[in-house]
N, C-alpha and C. Protein backbone atom coordinates (compact mmCIF):
# COMPACT_ATOMS: atom_id res chain seq x y z
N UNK A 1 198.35 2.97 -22.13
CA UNK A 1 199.60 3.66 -21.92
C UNK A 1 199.36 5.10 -21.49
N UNK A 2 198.21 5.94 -22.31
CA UNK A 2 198.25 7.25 -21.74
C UNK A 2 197.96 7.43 -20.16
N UNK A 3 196.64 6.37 -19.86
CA UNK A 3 196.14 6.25 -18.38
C UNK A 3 197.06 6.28 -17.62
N UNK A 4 198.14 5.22 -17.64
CA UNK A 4 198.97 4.71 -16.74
C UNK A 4 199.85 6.52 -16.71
N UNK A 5 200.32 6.97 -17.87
CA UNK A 5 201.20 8.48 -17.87
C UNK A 5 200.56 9.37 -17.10
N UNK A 6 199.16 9.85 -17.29
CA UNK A 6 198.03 10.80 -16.67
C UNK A 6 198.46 10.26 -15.29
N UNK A 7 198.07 9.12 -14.78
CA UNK A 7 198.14 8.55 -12.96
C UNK A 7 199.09 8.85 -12.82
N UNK A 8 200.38 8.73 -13.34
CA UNK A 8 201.74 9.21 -13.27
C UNK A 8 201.77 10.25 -12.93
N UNK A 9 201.74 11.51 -13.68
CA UNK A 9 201.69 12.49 -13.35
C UNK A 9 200.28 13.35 -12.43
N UNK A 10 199.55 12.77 -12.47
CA UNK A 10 198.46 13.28 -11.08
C UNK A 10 199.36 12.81 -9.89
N UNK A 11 199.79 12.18 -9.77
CA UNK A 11 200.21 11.32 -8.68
C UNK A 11 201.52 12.79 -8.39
N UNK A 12 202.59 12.99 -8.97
CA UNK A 12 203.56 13.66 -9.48
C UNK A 12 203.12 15.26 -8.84
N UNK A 13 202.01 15.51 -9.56
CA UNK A 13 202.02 16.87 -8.72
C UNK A 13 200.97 16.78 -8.01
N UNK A 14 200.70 16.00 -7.37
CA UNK A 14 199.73 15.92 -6.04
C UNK A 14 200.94 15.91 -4.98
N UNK A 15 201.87 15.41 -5.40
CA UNK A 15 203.24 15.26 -3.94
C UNK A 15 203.66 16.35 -3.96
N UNK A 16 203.94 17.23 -5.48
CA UNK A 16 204.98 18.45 -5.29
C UNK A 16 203.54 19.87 -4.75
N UNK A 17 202.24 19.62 -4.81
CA UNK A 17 201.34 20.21 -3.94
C UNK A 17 201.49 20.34 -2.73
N UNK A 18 201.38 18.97 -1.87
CA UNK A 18 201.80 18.90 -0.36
C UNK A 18 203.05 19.58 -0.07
N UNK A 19 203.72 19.00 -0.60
CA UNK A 19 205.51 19.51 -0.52
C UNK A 19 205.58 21.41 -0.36
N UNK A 20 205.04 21.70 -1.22
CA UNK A 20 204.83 23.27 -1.39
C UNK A 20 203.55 23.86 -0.42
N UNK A 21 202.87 23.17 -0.30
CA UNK A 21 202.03 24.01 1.40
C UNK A 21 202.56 23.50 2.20
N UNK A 22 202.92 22.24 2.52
CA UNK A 22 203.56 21.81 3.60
C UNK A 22 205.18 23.17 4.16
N UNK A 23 205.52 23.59 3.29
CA UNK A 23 206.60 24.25 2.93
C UNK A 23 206.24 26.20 3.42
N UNK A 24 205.37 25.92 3.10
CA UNK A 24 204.84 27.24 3.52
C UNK A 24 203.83 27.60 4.66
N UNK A 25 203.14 26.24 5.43
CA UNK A 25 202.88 26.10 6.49
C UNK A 25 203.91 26.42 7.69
N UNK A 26 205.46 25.66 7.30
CA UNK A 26 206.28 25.60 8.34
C UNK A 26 207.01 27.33 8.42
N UNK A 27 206.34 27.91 7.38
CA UNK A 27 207.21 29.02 7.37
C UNK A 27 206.68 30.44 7.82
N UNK A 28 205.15 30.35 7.60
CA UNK A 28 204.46 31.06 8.59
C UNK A 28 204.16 30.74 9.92
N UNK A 29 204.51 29.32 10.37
CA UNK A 29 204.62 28.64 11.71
C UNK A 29 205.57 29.65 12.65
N UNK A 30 206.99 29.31 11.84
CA UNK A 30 208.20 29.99 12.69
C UNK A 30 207.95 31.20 12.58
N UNK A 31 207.48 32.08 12.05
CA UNK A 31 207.53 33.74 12.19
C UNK A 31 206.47 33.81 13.36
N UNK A 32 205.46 32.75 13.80
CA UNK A 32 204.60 33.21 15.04
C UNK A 32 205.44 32.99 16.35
N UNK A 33 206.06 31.94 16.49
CA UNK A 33 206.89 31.58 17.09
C UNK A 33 207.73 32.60 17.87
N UNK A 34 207.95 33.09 19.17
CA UNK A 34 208.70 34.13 20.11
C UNK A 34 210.26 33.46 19.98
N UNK A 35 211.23 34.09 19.76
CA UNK A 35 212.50 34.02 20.09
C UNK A 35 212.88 33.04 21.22
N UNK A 36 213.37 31.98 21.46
CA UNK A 36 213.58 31.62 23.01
C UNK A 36 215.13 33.05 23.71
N UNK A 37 214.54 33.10 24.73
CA UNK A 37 215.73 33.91 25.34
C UNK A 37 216.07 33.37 26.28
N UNK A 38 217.59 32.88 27.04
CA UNK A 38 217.90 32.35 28.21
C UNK A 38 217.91 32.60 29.35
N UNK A 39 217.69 31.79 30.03
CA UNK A 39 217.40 32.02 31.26
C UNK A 39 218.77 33.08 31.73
N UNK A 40 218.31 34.31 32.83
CA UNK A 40 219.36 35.04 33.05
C UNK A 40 219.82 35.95 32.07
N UNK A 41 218.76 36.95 31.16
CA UNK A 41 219.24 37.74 30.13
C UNK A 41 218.04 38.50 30.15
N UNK A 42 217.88 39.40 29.29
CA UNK A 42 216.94 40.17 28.50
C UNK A 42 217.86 40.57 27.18
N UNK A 43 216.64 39.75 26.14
CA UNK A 43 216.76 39.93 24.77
C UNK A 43 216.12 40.73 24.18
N UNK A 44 216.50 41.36 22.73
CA UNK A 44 216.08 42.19 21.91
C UNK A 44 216.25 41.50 20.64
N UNK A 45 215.51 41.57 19.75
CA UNK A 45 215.57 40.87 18.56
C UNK A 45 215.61 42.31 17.76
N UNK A 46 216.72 42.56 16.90
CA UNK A 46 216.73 43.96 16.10
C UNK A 46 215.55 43.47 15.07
N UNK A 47 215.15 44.48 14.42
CA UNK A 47 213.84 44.40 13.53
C UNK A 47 214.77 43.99 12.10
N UNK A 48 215.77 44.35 11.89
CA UNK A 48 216.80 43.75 10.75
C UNK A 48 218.24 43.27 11.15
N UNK A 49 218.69 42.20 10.24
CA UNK A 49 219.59 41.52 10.61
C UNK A 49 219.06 39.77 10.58
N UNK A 50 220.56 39.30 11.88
CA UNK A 50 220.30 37.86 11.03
C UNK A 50 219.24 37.15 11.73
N UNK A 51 218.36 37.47 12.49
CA UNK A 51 217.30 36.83 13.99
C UNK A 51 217.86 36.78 15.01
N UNK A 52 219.13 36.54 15.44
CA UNK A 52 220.15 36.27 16.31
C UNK A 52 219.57 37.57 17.68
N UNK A 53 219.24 37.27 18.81
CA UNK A 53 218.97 38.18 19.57
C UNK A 53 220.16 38.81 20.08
N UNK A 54 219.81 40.25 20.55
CA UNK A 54 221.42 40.46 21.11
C UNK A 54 220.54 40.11 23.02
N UNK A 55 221.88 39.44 23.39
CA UNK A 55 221.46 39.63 25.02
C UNK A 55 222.46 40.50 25.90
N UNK A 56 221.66 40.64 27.13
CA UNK A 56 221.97 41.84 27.96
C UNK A 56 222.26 40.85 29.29
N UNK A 57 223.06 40.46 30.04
CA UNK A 57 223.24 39.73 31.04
C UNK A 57 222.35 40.48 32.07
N UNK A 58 221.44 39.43 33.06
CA UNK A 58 220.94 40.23 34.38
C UNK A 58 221.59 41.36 35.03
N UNK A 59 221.26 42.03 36.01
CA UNK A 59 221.65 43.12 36.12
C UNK A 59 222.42 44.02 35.75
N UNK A 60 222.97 43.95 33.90
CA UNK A 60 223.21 44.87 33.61
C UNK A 60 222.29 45.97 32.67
N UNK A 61 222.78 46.93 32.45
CA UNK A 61 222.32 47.93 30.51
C UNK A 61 223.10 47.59 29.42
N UNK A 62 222.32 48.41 28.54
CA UNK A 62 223.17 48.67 27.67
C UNK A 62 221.94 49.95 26.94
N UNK A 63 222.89 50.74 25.86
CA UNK A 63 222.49 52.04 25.33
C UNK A 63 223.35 51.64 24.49
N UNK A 64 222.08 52.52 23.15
CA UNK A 64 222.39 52.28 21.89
C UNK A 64 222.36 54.11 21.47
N UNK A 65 223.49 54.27 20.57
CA UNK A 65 223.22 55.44 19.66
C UNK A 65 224.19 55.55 18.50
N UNK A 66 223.19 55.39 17.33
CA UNK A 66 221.55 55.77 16.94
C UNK A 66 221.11 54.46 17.91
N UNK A 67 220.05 54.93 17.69
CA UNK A 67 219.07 53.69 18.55
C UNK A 67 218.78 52.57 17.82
N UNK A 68 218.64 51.63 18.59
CA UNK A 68 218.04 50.18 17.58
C UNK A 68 216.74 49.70 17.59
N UNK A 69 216.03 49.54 16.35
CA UNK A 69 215.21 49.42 15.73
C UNK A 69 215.12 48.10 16.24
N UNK A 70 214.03 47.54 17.51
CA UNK A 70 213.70 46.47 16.98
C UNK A 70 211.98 45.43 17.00
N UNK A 71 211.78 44.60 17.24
CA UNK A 71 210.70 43.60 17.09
C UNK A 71 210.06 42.83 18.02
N UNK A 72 210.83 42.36 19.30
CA UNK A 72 210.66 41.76 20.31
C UNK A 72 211.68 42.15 21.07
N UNK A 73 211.20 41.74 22.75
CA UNK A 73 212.24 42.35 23.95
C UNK A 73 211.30 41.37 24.59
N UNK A 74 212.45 40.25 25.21
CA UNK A 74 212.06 39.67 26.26
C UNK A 74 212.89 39.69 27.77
N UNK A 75 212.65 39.44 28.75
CA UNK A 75 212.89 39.50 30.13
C UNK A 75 213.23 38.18 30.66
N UNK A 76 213.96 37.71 30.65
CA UNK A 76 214.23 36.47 31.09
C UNK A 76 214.68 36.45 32.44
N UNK A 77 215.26 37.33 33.06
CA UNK A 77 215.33 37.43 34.19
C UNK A 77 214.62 37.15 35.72
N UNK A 78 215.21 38.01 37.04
CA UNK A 78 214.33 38.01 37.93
C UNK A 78 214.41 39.36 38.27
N UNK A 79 214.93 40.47 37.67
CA UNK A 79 214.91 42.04 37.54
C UNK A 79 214.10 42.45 36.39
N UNK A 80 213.58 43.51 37.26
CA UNK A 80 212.69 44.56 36.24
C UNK A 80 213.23 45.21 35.67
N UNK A 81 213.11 45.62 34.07
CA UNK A 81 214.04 46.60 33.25
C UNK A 81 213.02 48.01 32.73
N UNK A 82 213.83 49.10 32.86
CA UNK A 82 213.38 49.52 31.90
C UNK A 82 213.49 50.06 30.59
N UNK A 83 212.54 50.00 29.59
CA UNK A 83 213.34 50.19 28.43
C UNK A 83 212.62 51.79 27.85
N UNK A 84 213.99 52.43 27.60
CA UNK A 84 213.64 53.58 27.01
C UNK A 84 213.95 53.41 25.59
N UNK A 85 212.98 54.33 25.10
CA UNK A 85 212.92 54.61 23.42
C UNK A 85 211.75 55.50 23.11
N UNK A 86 211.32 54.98 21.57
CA UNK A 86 210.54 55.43 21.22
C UNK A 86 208.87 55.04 21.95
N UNK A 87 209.31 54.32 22.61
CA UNK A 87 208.04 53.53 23.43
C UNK A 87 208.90 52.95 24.58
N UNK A 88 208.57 53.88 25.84
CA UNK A 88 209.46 54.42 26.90
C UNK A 88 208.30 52.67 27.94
N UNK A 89 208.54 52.44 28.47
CA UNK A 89 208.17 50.83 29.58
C UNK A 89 209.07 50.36 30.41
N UNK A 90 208.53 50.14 31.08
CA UNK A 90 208.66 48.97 32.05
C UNK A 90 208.82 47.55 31.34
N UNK A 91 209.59 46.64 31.69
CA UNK A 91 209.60 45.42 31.50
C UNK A 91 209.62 44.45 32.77
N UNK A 92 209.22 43.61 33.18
CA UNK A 92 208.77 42.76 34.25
C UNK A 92 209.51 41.77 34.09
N UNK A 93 210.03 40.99 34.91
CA UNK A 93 210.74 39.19 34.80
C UNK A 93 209.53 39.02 34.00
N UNK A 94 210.06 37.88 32.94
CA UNK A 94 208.94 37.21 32.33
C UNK A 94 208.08 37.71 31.22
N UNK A 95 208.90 39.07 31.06
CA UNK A 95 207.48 39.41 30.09
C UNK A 95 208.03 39.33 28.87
N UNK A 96 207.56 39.85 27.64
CA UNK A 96 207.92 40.10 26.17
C UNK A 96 207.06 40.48 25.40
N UNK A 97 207.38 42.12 24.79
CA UNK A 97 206.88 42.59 24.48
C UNK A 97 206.90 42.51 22.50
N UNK A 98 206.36 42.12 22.09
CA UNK A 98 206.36 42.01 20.37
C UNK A 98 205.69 43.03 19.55
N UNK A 99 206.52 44.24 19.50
CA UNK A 99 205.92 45.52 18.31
C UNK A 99 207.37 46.38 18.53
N UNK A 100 207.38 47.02 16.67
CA UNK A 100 208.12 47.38 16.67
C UNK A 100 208.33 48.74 17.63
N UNK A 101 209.45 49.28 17.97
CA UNK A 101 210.51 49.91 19.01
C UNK A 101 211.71 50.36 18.55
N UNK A 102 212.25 51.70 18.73
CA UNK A 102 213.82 52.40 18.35
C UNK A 102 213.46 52.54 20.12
N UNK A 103 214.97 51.64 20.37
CA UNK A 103 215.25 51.46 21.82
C UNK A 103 216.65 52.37 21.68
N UNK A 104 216.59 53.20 22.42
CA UNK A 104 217.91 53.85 23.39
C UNK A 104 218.31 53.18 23.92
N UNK A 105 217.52 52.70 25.48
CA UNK A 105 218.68 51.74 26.32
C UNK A 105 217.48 51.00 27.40
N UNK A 106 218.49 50.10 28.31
CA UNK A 106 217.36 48.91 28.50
C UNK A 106 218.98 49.03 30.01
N UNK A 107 218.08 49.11 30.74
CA UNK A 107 218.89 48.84 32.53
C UNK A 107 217.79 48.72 33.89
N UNK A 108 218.13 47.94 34.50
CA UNK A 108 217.42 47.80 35.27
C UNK A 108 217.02 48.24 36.38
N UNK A 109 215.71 47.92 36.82
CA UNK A 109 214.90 49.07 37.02
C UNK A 109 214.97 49.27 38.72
N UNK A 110 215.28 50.66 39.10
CA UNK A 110 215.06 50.50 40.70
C UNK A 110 214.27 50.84 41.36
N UNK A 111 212.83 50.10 40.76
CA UNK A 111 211.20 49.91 41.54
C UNK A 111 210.46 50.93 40.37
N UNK A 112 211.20 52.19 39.98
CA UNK A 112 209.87 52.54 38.72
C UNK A 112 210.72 52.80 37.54
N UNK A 113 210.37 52.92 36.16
CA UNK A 113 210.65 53.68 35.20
C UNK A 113 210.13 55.00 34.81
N UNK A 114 210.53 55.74 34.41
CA UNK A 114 210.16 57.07 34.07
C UNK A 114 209.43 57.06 32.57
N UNK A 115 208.73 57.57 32.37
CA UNK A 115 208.05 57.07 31.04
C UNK A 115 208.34 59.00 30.29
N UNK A 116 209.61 58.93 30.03
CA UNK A 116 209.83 60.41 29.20
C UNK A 116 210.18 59.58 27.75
N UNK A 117 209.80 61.00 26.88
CA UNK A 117 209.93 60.60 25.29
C UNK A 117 211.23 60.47 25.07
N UNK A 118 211.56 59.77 24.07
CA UNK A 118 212.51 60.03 23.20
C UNK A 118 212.87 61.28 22.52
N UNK A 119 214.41 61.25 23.14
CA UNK A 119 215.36 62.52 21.86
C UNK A 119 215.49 62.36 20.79
C-alpha cells in the first residue's frame, strides 16, 4: 500500500515539474519574441503599459510631449523615418530597433535625419 502511494505521488509531482518549466519556458519564449507590426505602419512598443503597440500610419508623424519611453520601434513600411529622442536615428523600411528610447517624434524622412540631442 505505501509503494503503490510513494508511485502515486512521484508520479504527481513529476507532472506538476513539467507543468511548471514547461510554464516558464513559454514565458521567457514570448519576451524574446519582436512585436509583429503591420504591414503599412511604424510601431513603437511604450516600455510600460499593456504591450499593445501604438501605430503611426505610412507617411505620417507623430510627437509626443513629455516624450515616450519606449522598448522597440519597428518600420513596417516602404518610407524611411526618423526618430528623434533621446537616441536621435534613422529608421529604414524593415528595420527594428530593440533598446530602451524617450522618443519625441517619429516622421518621415526626406533622404536624411539630423542626429541633434534631445531637449
Amino acid at each position: 500500500m505505501r509503494d503503490k502511494f510513494r508511485r502515486s505521488l512521484v508520479v504527481a509531482l513529476g507532472a506538476t515539474v513539467v507543468v511548471a518549466v514547461g510554464s516558464v519556458s513559454a514565458s521567457a519564449a514570448e519576451r524574446d519574441v519582436a512585436v509583429a507590426c503591420p504591414t503599412g505602419y511604424v510601431c513603437l512598443l511604450p516600455l510600460l503599459g499593456s504591450g499593445q503597440p501604438l501605430l503611426v500610419p505610412e507617411g505620417q508623424g507623430v510627437s509626443f510631449d513629455p516624450a515616450l519611453l519606449i522598448t522597440e520601434i519597428t518600420n513596417s513600411t516602404k518610407t524611411g523615418y526618423c526618430v528623434t529622442g533621446q537616441l536621435s536615428h534613422g529608421l529604414a523600411p524593415g528595420q527594428t530597433n530593440t533598446w530602451d528610447n524617450s522618443v519625441r517624434a517619429v516622421s518621415p524622412s526626406i533622404g536624411a535625419c539630423l542626429s541633434l540631442p534631445a531637449p
